[in-house]
ModelCIF file with pLDDT and N, C-alpha, C, O atoms, coordinates in Angstrom:
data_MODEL
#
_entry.id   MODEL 
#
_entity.id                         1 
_entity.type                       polymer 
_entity.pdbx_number_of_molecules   1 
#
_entity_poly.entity_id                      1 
_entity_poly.type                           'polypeptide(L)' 
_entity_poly.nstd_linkage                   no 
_entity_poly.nstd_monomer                   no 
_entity_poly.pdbx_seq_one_letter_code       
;(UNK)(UNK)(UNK)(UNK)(UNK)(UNK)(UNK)(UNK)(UNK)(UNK)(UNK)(UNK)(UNK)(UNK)(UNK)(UNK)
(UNK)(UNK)(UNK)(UNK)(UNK)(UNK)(UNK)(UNK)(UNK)(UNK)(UNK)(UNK)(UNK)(UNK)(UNK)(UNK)
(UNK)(UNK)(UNK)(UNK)(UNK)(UNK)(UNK)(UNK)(UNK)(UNK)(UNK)(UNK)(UNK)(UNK)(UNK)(UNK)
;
_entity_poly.pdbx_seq_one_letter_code_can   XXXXXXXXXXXXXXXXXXXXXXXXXXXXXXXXXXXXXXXXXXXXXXXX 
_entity_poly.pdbx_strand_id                 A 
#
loop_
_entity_poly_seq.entity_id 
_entity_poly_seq.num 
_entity_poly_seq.mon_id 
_entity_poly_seq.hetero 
1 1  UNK n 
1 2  UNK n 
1 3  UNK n 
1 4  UNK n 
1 5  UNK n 
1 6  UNK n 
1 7  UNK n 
1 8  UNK n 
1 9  UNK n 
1 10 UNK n 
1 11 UNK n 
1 12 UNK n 
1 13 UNK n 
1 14 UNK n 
1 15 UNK n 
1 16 UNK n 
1 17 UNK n 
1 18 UNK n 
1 19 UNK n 
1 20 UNK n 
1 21 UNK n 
1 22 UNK n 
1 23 UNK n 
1 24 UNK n 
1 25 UNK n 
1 26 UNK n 
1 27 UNK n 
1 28 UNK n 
1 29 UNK n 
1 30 UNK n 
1 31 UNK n 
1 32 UNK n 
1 33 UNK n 
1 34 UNK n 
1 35 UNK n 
1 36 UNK n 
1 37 UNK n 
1 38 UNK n 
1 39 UNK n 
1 40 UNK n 
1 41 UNK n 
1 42 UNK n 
1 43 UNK n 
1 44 UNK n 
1 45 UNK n 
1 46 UNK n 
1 47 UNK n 
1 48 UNK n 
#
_struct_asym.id          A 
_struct_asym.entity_id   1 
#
loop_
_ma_qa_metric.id 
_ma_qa_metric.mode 
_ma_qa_metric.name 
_ma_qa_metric.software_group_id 
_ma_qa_metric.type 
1 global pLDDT . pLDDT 
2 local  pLDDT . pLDDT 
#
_ma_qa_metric_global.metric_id      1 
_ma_qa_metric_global.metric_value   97.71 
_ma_qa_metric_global.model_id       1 
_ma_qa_metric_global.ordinal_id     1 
#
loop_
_ma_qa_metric_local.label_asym_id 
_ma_qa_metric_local.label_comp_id 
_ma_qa_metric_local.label_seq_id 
_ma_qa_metric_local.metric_id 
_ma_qa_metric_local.metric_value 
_ma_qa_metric_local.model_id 
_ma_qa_metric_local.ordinal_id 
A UNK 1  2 97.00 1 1  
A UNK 2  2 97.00 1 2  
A UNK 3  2 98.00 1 3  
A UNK 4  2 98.00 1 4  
A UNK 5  2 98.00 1 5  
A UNK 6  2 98.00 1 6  
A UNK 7  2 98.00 1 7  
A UNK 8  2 98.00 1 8  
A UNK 9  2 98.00 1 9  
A UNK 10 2 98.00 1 10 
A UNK 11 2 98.00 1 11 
A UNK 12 2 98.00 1 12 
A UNK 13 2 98.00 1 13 
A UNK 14 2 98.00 1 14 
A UNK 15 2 99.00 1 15 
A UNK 16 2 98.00 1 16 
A UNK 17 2 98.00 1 17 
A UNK 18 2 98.00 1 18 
A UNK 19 2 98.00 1 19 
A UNK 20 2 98.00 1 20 
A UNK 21 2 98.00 1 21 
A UNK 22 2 97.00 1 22 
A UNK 23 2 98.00 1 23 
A UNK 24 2 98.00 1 24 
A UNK 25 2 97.00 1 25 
A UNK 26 2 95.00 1 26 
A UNK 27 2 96.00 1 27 
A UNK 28 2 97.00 1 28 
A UNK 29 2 98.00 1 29 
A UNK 30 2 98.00 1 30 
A UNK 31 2 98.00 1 31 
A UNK 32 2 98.00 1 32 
A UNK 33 2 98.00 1 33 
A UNK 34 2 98.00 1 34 
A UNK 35 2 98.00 1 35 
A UNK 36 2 98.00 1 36 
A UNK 37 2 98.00 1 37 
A UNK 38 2 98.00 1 38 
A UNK 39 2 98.00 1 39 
A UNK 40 2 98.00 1 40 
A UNK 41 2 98.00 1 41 
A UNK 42 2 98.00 1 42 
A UNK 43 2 98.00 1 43 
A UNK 44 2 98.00 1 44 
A UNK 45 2 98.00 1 45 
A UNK 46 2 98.00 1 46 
A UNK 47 2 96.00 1 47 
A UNK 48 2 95.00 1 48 
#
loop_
_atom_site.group_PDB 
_atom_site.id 
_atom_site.type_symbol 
_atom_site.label_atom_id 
_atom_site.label_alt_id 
_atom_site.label_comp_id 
_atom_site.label_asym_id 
_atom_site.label_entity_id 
_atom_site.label_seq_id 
_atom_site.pdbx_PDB_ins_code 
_atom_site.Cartn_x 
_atom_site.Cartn_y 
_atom_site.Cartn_z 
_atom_site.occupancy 
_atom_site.B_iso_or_equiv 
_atom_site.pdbx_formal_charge 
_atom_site.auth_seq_id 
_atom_site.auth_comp_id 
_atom_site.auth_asym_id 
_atom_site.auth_atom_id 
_atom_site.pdbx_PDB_model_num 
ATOM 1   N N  . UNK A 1 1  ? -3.294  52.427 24.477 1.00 97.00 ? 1  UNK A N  1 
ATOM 2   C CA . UNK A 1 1  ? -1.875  52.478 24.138 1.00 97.00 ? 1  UNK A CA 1 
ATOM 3   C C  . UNK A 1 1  ? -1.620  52.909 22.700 1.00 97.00 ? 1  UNK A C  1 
ATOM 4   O O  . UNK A 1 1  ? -0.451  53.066 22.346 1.00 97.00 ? 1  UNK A O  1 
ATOM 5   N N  . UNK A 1 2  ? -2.652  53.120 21.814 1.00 97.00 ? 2  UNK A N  1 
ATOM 6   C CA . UNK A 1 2  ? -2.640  53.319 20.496 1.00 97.00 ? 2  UNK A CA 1 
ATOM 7   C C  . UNK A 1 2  ? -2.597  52.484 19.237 1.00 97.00 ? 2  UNK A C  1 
ATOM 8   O O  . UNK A 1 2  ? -2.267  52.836 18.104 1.00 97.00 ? 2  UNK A O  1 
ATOM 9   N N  . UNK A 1 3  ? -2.988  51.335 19.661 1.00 98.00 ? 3  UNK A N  1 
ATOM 10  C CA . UNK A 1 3  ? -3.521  50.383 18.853 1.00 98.00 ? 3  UNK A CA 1 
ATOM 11  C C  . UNK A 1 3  ? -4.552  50.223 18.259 1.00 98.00 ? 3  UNK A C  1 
ATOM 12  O O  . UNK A 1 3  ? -5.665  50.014 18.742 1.00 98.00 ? 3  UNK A O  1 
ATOM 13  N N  . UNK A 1 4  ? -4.215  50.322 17.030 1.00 98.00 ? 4  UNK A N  1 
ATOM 14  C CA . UNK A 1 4  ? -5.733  50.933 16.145 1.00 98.00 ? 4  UNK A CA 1 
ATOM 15  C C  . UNK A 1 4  ? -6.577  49.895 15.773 1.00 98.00 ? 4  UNK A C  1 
ATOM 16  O O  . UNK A 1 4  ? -6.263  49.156 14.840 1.00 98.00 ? 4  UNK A O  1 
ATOM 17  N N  . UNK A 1 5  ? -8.051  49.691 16.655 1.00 98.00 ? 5  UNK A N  1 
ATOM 18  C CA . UNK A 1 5  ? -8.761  48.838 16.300 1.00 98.00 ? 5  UNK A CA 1 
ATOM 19  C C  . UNK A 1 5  ? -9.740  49.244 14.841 1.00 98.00 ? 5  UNK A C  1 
ATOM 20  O O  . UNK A 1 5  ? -10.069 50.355 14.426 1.00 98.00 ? 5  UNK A O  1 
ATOM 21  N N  . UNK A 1 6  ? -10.006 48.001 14.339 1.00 98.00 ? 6  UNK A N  1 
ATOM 22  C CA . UNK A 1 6  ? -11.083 48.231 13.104 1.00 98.00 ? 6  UNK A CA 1 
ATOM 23  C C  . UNK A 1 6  ? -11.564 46.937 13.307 1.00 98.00 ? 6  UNK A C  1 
ATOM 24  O O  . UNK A 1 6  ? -11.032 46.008 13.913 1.00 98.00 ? 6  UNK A O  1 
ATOM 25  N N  . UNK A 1 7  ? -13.072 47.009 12.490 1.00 98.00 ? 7  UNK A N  1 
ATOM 26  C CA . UNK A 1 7  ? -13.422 45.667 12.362 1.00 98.00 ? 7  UNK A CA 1 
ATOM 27  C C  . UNK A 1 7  ? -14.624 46.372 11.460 1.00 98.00 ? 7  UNK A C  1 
ATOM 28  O O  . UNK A 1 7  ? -14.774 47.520 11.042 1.00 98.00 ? 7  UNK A O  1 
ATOM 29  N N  . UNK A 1 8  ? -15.650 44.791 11.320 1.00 98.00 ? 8  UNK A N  1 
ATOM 30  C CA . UNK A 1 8  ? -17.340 44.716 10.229 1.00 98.00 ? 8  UNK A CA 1 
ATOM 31  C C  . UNK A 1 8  ? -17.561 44.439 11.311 1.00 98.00 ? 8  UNK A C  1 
ATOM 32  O O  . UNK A 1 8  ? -16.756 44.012 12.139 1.00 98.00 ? 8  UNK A O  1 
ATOM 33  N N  . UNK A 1 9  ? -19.350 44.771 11.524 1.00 98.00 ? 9  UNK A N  1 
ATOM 34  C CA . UNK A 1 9  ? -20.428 44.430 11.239 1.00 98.00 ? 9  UNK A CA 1 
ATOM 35  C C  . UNK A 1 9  ? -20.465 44.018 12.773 1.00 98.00 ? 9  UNK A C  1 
ATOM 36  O O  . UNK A 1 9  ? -21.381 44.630 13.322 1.00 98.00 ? 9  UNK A O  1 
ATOM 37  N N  . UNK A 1 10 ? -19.865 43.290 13.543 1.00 98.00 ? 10 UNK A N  1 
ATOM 38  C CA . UNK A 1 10 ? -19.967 42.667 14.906 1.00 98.00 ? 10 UNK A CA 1 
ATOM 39  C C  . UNK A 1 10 ? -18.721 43.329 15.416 1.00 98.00 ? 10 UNK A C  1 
ATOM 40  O O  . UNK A 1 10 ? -18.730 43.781 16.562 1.00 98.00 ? 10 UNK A O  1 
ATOM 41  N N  . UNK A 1 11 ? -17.613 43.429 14.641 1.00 98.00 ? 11 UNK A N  1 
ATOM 42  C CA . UNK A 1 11 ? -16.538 43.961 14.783 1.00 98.00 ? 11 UNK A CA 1 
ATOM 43  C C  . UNK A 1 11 ? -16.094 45.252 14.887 1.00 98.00 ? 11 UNK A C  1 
ATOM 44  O O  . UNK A 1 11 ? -14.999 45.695 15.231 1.00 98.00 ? 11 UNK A O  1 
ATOM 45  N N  . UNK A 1 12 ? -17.792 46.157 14.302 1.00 98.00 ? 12 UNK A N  1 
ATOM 46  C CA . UNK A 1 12 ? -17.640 47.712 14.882 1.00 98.00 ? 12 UNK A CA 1 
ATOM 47  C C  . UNK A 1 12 ? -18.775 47.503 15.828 1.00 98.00 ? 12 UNK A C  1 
ATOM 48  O O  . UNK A 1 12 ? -18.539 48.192 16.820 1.00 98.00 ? 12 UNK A O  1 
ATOM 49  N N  . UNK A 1 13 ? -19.998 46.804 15.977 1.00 98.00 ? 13 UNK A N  1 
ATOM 50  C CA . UNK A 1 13 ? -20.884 47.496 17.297 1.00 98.00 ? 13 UNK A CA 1 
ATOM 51  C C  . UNK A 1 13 ? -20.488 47.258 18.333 1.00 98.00 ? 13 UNK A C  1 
ATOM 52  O O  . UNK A 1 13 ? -21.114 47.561 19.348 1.00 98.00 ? 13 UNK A O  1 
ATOM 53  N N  . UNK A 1 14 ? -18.823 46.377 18.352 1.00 98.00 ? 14 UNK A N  1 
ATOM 54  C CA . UNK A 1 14 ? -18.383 45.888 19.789 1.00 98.00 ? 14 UNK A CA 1 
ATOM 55  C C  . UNK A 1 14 ? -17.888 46.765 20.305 1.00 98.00 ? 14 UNK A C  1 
ATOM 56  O O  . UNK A 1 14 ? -18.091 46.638 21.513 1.00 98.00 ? 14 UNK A O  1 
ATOM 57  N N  . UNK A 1 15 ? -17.021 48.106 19.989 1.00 99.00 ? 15 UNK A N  1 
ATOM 58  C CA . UNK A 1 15 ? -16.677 49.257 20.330 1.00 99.00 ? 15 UNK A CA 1 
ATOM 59  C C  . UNK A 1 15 ? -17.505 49.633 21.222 1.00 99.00 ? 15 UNK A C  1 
ATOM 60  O O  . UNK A 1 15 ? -17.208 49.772 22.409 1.00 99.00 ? 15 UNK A O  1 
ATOM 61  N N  . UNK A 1 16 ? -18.848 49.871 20.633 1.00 98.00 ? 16 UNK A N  1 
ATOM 62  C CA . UNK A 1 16 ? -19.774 51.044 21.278 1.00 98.00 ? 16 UNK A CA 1 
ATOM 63  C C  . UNK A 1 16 ? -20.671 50.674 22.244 1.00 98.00 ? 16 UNK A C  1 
ATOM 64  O O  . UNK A 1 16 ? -20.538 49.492 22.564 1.00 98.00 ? 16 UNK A O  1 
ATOM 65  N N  . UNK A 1 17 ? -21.842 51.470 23.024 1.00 98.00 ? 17 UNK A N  1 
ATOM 66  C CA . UNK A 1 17 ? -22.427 50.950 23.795 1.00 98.00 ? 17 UNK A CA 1 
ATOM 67  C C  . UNK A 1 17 ? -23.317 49.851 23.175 1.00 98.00 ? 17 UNK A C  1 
ATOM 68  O O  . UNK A 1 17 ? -23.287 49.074 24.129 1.00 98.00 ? 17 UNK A O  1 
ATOM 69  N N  . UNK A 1 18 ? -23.939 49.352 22.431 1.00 98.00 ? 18 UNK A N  1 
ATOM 70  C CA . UNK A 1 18 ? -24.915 48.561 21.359 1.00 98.00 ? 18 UNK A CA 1 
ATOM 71  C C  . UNK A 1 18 ? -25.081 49.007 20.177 1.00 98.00 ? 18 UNK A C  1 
ATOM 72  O O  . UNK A 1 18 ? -24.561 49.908 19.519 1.00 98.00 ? 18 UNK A O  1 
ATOM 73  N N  . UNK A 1 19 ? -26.405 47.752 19.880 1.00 98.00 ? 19 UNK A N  1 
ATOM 74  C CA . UNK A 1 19 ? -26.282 48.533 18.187 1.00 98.00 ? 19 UNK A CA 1 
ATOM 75  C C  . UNK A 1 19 ? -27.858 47.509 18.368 1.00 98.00 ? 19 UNK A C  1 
ATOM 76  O O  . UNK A 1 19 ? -28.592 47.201 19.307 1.00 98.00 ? 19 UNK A O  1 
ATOM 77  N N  . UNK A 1 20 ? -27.813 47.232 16.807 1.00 98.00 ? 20 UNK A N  1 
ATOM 78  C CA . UNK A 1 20 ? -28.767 46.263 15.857 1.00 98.00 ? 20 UNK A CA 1 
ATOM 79  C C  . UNK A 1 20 ? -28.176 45.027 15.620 1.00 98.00 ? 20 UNK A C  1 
ATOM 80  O O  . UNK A 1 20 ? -27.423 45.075 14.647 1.00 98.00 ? 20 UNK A O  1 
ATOM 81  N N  . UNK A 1 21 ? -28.256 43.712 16.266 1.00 98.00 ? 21 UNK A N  1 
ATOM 82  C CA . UNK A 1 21 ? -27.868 42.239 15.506 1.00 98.00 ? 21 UNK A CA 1 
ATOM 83  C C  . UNK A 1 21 ? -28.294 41.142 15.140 1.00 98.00 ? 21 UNK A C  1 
ATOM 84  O O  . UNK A 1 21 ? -29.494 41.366 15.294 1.00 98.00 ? 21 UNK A O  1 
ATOM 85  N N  . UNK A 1 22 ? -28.233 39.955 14.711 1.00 97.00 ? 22 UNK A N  1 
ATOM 86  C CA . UNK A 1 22 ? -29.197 39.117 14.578 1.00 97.00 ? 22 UNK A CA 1 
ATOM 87  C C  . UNK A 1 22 ? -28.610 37.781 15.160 1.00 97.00 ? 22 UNK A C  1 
ATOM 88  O O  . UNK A 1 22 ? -28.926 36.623 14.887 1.00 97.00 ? 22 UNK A O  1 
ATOM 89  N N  . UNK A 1 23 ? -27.629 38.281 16.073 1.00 98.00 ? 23 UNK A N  1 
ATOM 90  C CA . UNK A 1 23 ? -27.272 36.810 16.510 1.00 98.00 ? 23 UNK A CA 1 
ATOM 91  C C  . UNK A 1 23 ? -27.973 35.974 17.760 1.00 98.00 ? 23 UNK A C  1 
ATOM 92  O O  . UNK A 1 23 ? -27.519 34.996 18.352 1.00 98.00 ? 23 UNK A O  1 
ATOM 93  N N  . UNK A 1 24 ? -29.800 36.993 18.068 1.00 98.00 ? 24 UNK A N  1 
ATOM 94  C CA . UNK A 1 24 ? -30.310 35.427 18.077 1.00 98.00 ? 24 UNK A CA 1 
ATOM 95  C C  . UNK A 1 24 ? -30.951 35.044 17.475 1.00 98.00 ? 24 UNK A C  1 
ATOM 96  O O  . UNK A 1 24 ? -31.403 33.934 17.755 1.00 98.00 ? 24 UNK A O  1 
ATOM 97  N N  . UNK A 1 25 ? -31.347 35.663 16.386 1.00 97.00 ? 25 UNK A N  1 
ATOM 98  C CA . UNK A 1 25 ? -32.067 34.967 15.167 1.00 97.00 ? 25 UNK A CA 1 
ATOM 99  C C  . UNK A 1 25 ? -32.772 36.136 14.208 1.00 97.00 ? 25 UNK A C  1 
ATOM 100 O O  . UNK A 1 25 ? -32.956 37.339 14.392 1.00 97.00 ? 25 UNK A O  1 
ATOM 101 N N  . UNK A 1 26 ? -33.025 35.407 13.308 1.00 95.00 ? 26 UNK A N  1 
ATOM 102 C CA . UNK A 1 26 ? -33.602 36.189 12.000 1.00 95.00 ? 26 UNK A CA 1 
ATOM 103 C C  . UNK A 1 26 ? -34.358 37.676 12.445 1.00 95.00 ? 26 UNK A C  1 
ATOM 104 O O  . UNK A 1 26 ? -34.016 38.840 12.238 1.00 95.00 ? 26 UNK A O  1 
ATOM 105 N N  . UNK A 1 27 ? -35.193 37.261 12.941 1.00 96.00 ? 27 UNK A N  1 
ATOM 106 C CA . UNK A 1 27 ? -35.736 39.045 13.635 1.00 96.00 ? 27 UNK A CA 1 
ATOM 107 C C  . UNK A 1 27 ? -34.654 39.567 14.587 1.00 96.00 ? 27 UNK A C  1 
ATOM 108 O O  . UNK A 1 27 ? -34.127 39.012 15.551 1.00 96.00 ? 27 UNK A O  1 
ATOM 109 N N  . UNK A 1 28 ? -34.463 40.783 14.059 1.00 97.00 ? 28 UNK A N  1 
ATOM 110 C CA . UNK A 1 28 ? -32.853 41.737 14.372 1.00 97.00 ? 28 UNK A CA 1 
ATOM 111 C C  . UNK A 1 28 ? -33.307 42.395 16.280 1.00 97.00 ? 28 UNK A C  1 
ATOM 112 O O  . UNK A 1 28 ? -34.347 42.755 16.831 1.00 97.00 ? 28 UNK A O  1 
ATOM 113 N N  . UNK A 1 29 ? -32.540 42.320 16.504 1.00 98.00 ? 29 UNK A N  1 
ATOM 114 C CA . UNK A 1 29 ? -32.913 42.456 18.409 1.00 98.00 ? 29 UNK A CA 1 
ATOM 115 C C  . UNK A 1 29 ? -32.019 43.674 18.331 1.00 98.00 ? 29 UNK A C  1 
ATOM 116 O O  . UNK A 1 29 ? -31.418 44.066 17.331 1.00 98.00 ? 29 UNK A O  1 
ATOM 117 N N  . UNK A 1 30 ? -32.021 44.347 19.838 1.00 98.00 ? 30 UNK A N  1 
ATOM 118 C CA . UNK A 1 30 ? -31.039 45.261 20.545 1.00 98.00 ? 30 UNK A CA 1 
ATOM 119 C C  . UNK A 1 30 ? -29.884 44.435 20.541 1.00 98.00 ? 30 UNK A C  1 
ATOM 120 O O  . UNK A 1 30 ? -29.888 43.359 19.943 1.00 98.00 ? 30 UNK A O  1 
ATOM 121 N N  . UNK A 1 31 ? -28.718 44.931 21.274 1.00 98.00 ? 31 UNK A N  1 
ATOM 122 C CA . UNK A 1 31 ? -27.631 44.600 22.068 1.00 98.00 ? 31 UNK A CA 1 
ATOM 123 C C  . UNK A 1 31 ? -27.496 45.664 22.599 1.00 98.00 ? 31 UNK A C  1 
ATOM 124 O O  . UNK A 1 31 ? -27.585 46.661 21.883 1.00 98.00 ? 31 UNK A O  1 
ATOM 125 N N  . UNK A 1 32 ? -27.248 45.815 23.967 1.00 98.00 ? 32 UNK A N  1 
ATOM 126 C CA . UNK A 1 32 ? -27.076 46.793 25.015 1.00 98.00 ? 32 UNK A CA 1 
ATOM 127 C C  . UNK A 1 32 ? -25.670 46.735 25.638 1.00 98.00 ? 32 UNK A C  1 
ATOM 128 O O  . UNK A 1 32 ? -25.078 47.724 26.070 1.00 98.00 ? 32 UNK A O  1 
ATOM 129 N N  . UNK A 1 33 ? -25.026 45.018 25.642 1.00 98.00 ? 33 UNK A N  1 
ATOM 130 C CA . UNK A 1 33 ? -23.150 45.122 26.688 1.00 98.00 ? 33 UNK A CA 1 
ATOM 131 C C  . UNK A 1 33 ? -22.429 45.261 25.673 1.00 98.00 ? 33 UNK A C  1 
ATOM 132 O O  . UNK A 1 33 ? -21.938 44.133 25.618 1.00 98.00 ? 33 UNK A O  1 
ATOM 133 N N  . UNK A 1 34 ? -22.014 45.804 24.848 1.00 98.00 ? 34 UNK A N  1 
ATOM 134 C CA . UNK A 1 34 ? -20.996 46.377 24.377 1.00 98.00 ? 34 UNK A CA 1 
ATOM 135 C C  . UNK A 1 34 ? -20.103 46.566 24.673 1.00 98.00 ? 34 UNK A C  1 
ATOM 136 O O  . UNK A 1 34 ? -20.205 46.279 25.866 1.00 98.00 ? 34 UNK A O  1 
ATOM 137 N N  . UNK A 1 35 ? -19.036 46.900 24.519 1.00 98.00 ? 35 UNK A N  1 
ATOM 138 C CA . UNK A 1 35 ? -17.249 47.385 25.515 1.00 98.00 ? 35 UNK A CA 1 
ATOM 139 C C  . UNK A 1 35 ? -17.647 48.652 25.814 1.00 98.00 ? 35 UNK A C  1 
ATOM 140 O O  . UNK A 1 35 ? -16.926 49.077 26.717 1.00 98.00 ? 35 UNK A O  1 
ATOM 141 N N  . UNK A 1 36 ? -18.830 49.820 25.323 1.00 98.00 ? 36 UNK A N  1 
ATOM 142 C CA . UNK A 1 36 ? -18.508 50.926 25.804 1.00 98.00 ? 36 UNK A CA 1 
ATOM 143 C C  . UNK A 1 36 ? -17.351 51.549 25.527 1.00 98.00 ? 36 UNK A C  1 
ATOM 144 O O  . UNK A 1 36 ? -17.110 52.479 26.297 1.00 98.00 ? 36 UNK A O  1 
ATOM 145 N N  . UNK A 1 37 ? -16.244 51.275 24.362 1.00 98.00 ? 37 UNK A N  1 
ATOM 146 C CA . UNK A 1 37 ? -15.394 52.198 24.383 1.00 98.00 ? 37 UNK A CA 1 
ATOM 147 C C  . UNK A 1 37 ? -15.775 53.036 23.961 1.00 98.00 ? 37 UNK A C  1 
ATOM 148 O O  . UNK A 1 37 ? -15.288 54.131 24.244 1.00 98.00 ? 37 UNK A O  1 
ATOM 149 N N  . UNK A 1 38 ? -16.702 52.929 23.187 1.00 98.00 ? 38 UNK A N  1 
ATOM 150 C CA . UNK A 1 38 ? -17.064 54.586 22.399 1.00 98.00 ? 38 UNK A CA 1 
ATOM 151 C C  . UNK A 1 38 ? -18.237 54.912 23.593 1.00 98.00 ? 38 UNK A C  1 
ATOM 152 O O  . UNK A 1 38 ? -18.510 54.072 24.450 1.00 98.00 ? 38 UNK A O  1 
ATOM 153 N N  . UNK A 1 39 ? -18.801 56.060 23.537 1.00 98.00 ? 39 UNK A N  1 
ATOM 154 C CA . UNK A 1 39 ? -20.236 56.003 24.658 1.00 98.00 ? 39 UNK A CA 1 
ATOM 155 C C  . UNK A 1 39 ? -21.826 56.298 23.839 1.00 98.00 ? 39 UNK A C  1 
ATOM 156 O O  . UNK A 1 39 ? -22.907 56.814 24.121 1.00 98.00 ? 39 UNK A O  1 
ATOM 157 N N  . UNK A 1 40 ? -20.869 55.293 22.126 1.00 98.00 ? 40 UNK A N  1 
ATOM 158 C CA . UNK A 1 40 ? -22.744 55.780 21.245 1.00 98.00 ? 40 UNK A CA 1 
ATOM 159 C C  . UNK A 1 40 ? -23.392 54.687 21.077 1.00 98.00 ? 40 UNK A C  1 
ATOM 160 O O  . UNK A 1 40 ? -22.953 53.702 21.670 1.00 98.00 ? 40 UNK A O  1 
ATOM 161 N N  . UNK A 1 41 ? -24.459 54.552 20.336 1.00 98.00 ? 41 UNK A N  1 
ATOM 162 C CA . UNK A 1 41 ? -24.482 53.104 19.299 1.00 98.00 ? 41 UNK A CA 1 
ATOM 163 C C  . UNK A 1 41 ? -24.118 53.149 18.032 1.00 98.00 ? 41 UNK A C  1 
ATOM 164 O O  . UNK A 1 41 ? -23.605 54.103 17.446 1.00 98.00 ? 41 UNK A O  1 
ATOM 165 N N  . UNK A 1 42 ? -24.463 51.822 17.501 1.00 98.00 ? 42 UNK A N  1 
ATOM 166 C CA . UNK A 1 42 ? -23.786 51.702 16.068 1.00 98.00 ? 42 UNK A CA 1 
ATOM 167 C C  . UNK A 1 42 ? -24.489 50.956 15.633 1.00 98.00 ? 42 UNK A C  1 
ATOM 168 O O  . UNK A 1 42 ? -24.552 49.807 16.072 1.00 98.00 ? 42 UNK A O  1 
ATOM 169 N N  . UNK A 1 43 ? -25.426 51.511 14.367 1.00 98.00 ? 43 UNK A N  1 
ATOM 170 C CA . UNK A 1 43 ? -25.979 51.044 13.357 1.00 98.00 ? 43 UNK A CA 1 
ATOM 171 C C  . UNK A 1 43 ? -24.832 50.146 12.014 1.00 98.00 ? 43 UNK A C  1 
ATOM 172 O O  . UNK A 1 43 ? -23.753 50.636 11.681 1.00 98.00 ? 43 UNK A O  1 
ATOM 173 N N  . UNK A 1 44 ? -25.358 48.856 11.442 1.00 98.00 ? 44 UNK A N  1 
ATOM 174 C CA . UNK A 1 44 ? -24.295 48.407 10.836 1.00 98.00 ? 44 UNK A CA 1 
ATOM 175 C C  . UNK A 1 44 ? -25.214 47.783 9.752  1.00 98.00 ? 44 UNK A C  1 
ATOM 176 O O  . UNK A 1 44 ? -26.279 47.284 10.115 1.00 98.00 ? 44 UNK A O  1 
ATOM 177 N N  . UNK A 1 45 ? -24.873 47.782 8.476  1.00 98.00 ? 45 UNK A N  1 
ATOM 178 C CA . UNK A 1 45 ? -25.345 47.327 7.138  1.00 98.00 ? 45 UNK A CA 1 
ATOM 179 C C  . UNK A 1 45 ? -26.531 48.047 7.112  1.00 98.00 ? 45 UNK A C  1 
ATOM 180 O O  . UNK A 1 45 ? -27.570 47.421 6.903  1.00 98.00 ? 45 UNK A O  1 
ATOM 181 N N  . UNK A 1 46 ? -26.580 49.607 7.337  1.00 98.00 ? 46 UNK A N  1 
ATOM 182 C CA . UNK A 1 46 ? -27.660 50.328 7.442  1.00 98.00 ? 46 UNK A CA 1 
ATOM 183 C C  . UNK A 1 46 ? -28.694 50.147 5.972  1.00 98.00 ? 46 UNK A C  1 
ATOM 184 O O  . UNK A 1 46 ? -29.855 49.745 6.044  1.00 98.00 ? 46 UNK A O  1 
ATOM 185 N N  . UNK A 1 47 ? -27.975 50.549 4.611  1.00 96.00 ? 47 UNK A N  1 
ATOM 186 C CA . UNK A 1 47 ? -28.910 50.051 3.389  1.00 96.00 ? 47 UNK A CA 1 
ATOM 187 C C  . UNK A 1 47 ? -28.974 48.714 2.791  1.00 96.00 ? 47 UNK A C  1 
ATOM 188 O O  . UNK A 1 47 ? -29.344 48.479 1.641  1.00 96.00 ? 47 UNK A O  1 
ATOM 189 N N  . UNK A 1 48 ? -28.633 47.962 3.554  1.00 95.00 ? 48 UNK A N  1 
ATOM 190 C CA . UNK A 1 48 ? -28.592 46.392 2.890  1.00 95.00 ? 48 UNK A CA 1 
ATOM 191 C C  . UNK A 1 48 ? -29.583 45.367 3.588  1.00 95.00 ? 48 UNK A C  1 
ATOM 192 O O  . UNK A 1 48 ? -29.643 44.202 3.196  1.00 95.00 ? 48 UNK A O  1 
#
């Protein structure tokens, strides 16, 4: 409808198909269910 989403860090790889996260723990895993609105992944805090 044109509602402009933004977000960080959890708040952009939710857009896409997955990314890089650490929410199950310290060693950084996949995420694969994503919303799929976009059809890429998303790398997030790439130099930090």
């Amino acid at each position: 409808a044109g509602v402009v989403l933004t977000g960080v860090s959890a708040g952009s790889i939710c857009w896409h198909v997955g990314g890089t996260t650490d929410s199950f723990g310290p060693e950084l895993r996949p995420i694969t269910n994503g919303l799929g609105l976009l059809p890429w992944s998303n790398g997030v805090h790439y130099d930090s």
